[in-house]
N, C-alpha and C. Protein backbone atom coordinates (compact mmCIF):
# COMPACT_ATOMS: atom_id res chain seq x y z
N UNK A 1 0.82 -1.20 0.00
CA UNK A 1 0.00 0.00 0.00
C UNK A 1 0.86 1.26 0.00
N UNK A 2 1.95 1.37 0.48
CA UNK A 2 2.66 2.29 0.91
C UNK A 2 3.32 2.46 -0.99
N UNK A 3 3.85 1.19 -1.45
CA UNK A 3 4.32 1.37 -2.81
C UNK A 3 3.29 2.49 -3.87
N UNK A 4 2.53 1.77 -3.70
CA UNK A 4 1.47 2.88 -4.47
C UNK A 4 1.23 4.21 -3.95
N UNK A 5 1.02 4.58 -2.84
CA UNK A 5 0.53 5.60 -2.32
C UNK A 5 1.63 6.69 -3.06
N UNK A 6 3.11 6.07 -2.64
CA UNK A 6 4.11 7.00 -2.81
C UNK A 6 4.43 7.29 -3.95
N UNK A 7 3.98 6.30 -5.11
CA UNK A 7 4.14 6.64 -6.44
C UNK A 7 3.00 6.55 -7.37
N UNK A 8 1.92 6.82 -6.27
CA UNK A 8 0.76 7.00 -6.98
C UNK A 8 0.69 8.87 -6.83
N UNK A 9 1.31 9.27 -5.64
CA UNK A 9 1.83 10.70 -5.51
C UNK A 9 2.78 11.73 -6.91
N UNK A 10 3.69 10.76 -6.99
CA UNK A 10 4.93 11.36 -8.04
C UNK A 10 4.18 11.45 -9.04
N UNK A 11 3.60 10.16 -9.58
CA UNK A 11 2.72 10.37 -11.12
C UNK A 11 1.69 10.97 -11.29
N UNK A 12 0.59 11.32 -9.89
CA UNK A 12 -0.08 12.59 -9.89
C UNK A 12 0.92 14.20 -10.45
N UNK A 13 1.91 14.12 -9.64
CA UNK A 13 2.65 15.23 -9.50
C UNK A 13 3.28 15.64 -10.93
N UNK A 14 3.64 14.38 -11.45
CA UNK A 14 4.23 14.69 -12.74
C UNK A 14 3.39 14.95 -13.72
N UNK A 15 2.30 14.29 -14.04
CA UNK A 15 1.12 14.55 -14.91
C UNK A 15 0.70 16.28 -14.45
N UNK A 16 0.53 16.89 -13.35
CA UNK A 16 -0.19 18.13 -13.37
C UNK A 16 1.34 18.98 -13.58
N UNK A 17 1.97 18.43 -13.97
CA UNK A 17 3.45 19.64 -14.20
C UNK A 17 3.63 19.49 -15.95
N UNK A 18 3.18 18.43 -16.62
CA UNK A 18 3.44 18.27 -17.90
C UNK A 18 2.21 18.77 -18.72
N UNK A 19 1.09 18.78 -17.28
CA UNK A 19 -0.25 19.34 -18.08
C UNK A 19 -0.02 20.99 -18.26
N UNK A 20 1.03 21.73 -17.14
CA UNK A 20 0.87 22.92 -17.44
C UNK A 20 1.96 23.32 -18.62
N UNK A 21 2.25 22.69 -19.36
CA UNK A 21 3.44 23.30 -20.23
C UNK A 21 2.83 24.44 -20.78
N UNK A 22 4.22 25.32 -21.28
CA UNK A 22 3.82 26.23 -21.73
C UNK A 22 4.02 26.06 -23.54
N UNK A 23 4.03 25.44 -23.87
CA UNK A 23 4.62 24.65 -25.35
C UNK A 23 3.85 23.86 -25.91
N UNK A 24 2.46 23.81 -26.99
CA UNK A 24 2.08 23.29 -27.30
C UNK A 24 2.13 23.00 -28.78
N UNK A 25 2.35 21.39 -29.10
CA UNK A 25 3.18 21.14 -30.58
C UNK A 25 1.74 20.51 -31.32
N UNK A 26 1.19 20.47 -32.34
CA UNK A 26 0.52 19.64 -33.30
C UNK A 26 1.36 19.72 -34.38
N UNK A 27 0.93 18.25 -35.22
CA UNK A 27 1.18 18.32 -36.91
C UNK A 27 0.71 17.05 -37.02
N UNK A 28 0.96 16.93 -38.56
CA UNK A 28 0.41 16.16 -39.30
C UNK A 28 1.50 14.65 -39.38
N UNK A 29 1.19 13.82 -38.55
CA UNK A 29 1.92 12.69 -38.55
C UNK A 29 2.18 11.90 -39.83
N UNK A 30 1.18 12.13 -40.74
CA UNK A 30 1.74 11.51 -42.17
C UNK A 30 2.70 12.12 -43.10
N UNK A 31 2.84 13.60 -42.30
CA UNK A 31 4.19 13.89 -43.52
C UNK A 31 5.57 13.81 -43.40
N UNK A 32 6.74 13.65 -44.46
CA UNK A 32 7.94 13.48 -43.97
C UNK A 32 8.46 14.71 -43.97
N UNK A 33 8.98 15.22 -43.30
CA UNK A 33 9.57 16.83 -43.09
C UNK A 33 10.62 16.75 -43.96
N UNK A 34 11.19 15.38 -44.30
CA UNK A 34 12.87 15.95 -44.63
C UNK A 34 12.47 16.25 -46.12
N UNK A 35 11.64 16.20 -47.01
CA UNK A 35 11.05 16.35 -47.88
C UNK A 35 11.27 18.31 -48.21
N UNK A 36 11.16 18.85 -46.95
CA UNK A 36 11.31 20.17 -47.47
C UNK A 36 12.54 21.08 -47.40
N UNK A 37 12.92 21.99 -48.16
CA UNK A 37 14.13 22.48 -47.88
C UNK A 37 14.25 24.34 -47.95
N UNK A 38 13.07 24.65 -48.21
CA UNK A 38 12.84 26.27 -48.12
C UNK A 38 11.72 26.63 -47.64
N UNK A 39 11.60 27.96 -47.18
CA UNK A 39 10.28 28.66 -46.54
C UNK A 39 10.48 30.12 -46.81
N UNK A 40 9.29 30.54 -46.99
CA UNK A 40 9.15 32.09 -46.39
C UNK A 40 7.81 32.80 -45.34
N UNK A 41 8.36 34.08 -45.06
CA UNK A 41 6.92 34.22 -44.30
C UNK A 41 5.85 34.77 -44.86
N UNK A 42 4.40 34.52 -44.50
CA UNK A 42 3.30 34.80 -45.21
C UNK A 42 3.28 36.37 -44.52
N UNK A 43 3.46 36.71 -45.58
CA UNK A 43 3.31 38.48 -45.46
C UNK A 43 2.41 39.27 -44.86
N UNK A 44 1.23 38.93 -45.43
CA UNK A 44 -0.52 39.40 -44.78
C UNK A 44 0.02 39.01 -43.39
N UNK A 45 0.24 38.13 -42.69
CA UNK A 45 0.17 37.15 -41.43
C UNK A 45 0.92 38.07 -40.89
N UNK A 46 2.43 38.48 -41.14
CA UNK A 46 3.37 39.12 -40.77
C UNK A 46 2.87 40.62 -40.40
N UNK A 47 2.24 41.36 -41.71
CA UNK A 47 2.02 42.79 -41.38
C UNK A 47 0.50 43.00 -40.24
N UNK A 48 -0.28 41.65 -40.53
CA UNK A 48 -1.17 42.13 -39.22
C UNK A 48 -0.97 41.82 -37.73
N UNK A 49 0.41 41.63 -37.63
CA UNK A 49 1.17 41.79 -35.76
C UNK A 49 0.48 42.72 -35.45
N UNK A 50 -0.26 42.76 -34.29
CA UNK A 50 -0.47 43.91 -33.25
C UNK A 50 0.55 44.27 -32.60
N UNK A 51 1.68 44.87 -33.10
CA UNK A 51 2.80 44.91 -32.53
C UNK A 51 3.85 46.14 -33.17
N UNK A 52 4.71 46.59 -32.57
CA UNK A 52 5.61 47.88 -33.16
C UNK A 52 6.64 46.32 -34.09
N UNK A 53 6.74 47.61 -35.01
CA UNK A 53 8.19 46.80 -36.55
C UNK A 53 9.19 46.40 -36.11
N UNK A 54 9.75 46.76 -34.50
CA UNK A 54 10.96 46.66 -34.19
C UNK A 54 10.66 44.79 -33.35
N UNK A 55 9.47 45.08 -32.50
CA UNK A 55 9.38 43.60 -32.20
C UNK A 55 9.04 42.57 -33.25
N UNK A 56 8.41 42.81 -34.62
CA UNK A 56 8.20 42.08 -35.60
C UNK A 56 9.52 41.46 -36.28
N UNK A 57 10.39 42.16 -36.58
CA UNK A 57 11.84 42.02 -36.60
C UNK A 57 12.71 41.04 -35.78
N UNK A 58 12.40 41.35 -34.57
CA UNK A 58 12.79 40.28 -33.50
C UNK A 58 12.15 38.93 -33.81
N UNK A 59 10.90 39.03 -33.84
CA UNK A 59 10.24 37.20 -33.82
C UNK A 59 10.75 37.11 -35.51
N UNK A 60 10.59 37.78 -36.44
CA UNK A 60 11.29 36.93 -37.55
C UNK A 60 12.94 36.83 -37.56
N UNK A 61 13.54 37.32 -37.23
CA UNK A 61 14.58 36.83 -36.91
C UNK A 61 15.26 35.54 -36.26
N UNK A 62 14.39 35.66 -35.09
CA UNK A 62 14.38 34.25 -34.13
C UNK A 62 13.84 33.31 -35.27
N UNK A 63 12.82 33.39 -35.55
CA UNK A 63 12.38 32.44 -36.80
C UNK A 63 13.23 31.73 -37.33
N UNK A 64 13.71 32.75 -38.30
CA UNK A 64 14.89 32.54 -39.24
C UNK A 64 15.90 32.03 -39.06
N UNK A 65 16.11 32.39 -38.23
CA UNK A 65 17.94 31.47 -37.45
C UNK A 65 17.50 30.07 -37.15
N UNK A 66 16.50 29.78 -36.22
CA UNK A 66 15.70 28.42 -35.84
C UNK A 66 15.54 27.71 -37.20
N UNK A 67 15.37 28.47 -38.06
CA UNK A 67 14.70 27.12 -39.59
C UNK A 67 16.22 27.23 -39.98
N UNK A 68 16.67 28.04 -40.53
CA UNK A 68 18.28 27.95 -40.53
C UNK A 68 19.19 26.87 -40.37
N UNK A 69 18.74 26.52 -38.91
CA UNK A 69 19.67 25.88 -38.00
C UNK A 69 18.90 24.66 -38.06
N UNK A 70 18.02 24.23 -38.34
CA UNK A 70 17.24 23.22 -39.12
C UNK A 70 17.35 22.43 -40.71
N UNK A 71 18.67 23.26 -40.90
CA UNK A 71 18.67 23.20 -42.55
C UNK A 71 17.89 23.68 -43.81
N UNK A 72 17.00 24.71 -43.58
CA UNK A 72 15.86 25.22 -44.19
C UNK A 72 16.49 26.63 -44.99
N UNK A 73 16.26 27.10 -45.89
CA UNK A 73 17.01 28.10 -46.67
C UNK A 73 15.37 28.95 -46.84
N UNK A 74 15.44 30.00 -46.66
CA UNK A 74 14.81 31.17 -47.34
C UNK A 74 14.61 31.47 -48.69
N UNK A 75 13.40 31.47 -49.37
CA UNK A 75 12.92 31.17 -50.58
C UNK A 75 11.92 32.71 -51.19
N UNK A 76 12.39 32.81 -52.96
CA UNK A 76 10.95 33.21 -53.22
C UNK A 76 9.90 32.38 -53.63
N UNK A 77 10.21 30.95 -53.47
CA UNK A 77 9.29 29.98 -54.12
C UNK A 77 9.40 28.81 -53.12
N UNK A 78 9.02 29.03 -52.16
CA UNK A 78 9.34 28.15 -50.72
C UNK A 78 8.26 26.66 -50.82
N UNK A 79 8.95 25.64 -50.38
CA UNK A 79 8.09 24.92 -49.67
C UNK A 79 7.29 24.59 -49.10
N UNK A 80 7.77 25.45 -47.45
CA UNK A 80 6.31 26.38 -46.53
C UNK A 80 6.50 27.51 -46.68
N UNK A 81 5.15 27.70 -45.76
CA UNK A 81 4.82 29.17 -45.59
C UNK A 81 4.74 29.41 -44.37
N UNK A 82 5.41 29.88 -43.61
CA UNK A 82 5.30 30.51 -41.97
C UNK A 82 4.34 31.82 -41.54
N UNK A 83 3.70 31.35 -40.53
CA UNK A 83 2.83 32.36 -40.12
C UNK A 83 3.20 32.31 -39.00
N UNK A 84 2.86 33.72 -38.55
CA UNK A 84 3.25 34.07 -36.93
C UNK A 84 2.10 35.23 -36.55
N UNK A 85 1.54 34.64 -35.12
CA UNK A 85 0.40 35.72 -34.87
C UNK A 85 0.66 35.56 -32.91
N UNK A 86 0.34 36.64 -32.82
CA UNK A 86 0.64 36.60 -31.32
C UNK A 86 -0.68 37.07 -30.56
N UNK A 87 -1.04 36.74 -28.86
CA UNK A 87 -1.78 37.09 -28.48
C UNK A 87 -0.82 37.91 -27.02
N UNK A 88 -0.75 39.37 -27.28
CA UNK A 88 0.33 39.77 -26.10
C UNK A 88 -0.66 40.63 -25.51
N UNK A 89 -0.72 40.98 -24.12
CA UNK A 89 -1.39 41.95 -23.24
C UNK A 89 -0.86 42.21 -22.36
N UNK A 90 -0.84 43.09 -21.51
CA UNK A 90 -0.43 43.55 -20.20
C UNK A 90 -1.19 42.50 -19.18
N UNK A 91 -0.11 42.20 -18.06
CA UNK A 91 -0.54 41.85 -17.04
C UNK A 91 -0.49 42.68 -15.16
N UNK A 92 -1.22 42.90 -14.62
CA UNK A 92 -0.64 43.83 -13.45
C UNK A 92 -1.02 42.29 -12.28
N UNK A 93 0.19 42.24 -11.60
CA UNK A 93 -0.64 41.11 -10.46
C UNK A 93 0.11 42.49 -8.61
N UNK A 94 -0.85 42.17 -7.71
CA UNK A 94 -1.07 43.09 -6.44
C UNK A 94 -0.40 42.24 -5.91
N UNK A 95 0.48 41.99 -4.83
CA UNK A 95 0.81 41.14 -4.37
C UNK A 95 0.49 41.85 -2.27
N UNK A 96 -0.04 41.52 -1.74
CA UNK A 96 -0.31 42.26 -0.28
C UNK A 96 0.99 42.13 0.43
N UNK A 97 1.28 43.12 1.33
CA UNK A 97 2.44 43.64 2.05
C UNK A 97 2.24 43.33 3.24
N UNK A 98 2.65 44.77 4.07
CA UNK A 98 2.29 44.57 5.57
C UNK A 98 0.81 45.59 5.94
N UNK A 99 0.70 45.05 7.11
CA UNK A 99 -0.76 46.05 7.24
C UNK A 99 -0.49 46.52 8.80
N UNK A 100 -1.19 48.02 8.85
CA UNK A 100 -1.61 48.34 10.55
C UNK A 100 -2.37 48.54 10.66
N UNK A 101 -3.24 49.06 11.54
CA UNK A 101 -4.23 49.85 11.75
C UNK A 101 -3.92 51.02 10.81
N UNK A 102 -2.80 51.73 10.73
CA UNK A 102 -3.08 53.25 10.08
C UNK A 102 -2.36 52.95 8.65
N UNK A 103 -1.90 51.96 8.55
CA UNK A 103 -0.87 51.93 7.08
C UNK A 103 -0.69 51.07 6.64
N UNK A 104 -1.21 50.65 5.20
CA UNK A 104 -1.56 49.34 4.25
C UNK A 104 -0.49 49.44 3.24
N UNK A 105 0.62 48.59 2.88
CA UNK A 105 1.61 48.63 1.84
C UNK A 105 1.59 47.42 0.94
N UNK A 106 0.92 48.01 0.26
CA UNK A 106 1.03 46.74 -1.23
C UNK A 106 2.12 46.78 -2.22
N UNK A 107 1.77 45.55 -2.96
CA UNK A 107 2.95 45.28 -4.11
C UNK A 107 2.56 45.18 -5.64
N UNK A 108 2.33 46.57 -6.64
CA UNK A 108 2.48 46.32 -7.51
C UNK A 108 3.34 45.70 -8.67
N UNK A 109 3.22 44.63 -9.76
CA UNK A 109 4.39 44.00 -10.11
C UNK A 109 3.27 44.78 -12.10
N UNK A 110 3.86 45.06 -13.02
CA UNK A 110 3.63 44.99 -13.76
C UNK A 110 4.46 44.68 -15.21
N UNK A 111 3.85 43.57 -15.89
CA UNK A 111 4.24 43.05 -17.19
C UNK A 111 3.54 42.51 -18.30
N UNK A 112 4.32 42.03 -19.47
CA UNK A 112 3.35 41.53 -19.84
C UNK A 112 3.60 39.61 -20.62
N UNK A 113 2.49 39.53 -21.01
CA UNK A 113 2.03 38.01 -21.64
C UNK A 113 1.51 37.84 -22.14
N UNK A 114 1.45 36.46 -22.69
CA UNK A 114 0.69 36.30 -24.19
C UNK A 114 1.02 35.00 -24.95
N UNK A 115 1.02 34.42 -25.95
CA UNK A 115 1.40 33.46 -26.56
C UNK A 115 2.06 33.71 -27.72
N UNK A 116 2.77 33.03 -28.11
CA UNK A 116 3.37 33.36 -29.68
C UNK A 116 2.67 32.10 -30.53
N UNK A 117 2.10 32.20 -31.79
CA UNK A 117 1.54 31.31 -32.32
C UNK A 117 2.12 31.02 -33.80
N UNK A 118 3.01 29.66 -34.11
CA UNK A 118 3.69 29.61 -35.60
C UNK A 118 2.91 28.57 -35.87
N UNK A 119 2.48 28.90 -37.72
CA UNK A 119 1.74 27.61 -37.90
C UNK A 119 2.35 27.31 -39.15
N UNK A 120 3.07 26.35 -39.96
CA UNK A 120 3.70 26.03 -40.58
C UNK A 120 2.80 25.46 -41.98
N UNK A 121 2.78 26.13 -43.44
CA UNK A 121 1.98 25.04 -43.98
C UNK A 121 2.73 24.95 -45.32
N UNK A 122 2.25 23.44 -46.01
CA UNK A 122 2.52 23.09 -46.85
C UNK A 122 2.47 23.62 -48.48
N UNK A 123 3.00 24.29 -49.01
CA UNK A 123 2.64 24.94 -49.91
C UNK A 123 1.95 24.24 -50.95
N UNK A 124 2.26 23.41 -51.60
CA UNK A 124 1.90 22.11 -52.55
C UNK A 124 0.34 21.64 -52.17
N UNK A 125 0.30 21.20 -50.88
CA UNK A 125 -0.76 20.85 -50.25
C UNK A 125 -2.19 21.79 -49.78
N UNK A 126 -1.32 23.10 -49.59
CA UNK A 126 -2.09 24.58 -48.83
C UNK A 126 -2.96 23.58 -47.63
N UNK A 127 -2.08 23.11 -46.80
CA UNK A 127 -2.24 22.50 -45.77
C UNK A 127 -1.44 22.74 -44.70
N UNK A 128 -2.08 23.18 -43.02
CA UNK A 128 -1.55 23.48 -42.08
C UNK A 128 -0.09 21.37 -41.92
N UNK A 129 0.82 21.80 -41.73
CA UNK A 129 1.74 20.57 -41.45
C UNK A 129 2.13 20.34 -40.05
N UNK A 130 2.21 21.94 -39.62
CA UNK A 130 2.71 21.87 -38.14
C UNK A 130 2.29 22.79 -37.40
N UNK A 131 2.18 23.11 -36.67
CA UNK A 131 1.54 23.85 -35.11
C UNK A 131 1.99 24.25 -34.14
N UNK A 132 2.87 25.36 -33.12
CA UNK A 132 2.62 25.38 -32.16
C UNK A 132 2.84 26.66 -31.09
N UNK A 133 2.68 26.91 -30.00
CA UNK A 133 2.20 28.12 -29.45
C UNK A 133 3.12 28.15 -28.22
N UNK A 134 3.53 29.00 -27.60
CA UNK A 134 4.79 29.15 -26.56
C UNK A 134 3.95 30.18 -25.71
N UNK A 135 3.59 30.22 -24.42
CA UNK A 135 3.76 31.16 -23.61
C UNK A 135 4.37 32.30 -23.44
N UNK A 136 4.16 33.25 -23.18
CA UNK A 136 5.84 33.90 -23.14
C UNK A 136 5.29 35.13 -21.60
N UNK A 137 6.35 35.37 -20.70
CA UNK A 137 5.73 36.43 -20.09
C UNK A 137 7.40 37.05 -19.65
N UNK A 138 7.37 38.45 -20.25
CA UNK A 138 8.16 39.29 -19.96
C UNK A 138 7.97 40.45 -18.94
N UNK A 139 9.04 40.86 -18.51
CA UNK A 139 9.18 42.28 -17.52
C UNK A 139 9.77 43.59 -18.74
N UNK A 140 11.35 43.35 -18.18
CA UNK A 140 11.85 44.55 -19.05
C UNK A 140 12.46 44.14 -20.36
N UNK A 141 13.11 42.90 -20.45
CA UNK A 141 13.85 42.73 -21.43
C UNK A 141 12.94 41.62 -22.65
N UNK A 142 12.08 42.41 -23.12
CA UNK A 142 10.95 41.45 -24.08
C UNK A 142 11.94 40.42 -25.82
N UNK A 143 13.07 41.03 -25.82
CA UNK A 143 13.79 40.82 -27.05
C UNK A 143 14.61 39.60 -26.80
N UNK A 144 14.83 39.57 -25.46
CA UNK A 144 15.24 38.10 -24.72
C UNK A 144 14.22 36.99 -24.69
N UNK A 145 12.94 37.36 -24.37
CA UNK A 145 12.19 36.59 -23.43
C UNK A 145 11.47 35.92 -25.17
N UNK A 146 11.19 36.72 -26.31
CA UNK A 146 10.63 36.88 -27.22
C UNK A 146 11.57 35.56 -27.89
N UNK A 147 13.00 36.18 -28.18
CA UNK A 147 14.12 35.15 -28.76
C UNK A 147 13.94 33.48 -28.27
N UNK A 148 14.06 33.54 -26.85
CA UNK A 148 13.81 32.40 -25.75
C UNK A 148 12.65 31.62 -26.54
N UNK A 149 11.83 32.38 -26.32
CA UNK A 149 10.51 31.74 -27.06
C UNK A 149 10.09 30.96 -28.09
N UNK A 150 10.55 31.53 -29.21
CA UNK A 150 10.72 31.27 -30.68
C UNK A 150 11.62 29.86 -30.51
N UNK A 151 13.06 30.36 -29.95
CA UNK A 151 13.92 29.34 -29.67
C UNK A 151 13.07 28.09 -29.40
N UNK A 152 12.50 28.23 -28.47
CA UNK A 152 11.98 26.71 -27.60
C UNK A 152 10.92 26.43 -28.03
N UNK A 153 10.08 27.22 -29.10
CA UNK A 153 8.93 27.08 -29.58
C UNK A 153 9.49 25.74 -31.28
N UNK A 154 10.80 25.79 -31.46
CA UNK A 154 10.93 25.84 -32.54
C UNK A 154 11.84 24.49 -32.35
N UNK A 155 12.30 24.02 -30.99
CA UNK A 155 13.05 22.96 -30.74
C UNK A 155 12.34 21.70 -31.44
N UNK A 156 11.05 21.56 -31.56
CA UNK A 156 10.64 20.27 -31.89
C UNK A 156 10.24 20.61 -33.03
N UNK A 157 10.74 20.92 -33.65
CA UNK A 157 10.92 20.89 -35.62
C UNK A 157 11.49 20.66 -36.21
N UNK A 158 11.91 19.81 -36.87
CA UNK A 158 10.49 19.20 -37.47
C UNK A 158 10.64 18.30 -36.60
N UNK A 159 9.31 17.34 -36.29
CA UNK A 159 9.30 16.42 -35.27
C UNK A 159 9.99 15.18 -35.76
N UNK A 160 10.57 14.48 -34.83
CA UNK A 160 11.25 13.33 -35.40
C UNK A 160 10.01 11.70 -34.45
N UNK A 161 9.95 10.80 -36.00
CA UNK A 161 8.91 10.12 -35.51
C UNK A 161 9.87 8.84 -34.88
């Protein structure tokens, strides 16, 4: 009884830590990735960022180096087509201090968050191939946290079966 209890604990524990990832991957298990060897980004997708040109710059960049470093070359007649759309907002969280009778000191923390969303598709096919979305929550340095992102958003590409 004790065997189970204690590792009926861990595999609770591990399941609600893998449920919160912040990294979520889909694609299409019937295709072979090594099949492709260029991409570019879908433009429309690109210019409607809710976002200043200078952070748009940043996530295609990160992009770019990631497929790069994947073996993928930059095309005017690409393979895929990369889309990138983000959901970013401000976050404020209060955090409570000390209290007296005459004097209440709280803790404002403010930043922000959001998801980054790449969806990869097949040009030939005009079929989504791959999928996936990264968390991201920054303070001051968003060009780090943004890079980070992309980076780790981009580790499981192409998926290996």
């Amino acid at each position: 009884m004790k065997f189970i209890t204690k590792y009926g604990l861990l595999i609770l524990f591990i399941g609600m830590f893998s449920a919160c990832s912040s990294t979520k991957i889909t694609y299409d298990q019937s295709v072979d990735f090594k099949q492709y060897r260029t991409y570019a980004f879908y433009k429309k997708g690109i210019d409607a960022l809710p976002m200043p040109p200078k952070k748009k710059k940043i996530i295609l960049k990160a992009l770019s180096r990631s497929l790069q470093q994947k073996g993928l070359h930059k095309s005017t007649q690409p393979d895929l087509i990369v889309n990138v759309f983000t959901d970013i907002h401000k976050r404020i969280d209060v955090y409570p201090g000390y209290y007296t009778p005459y004097y209440r000191r709280m803790y404002v923390e403010k930043s922000k968050e959001g998801t980054v969303y790449v969806d990869i598709v097949d040009m030939k096919r005009k079929k989504v191939v791959w999928s996936g979305s990264r968390y991201i929550n920054y303070k001051s340095n968003d060009i780090k946290a943004i890079n980070r992102a992309v980076t780790k958003l981009l580790e499981r590409f192409p998926p290996h079966k």
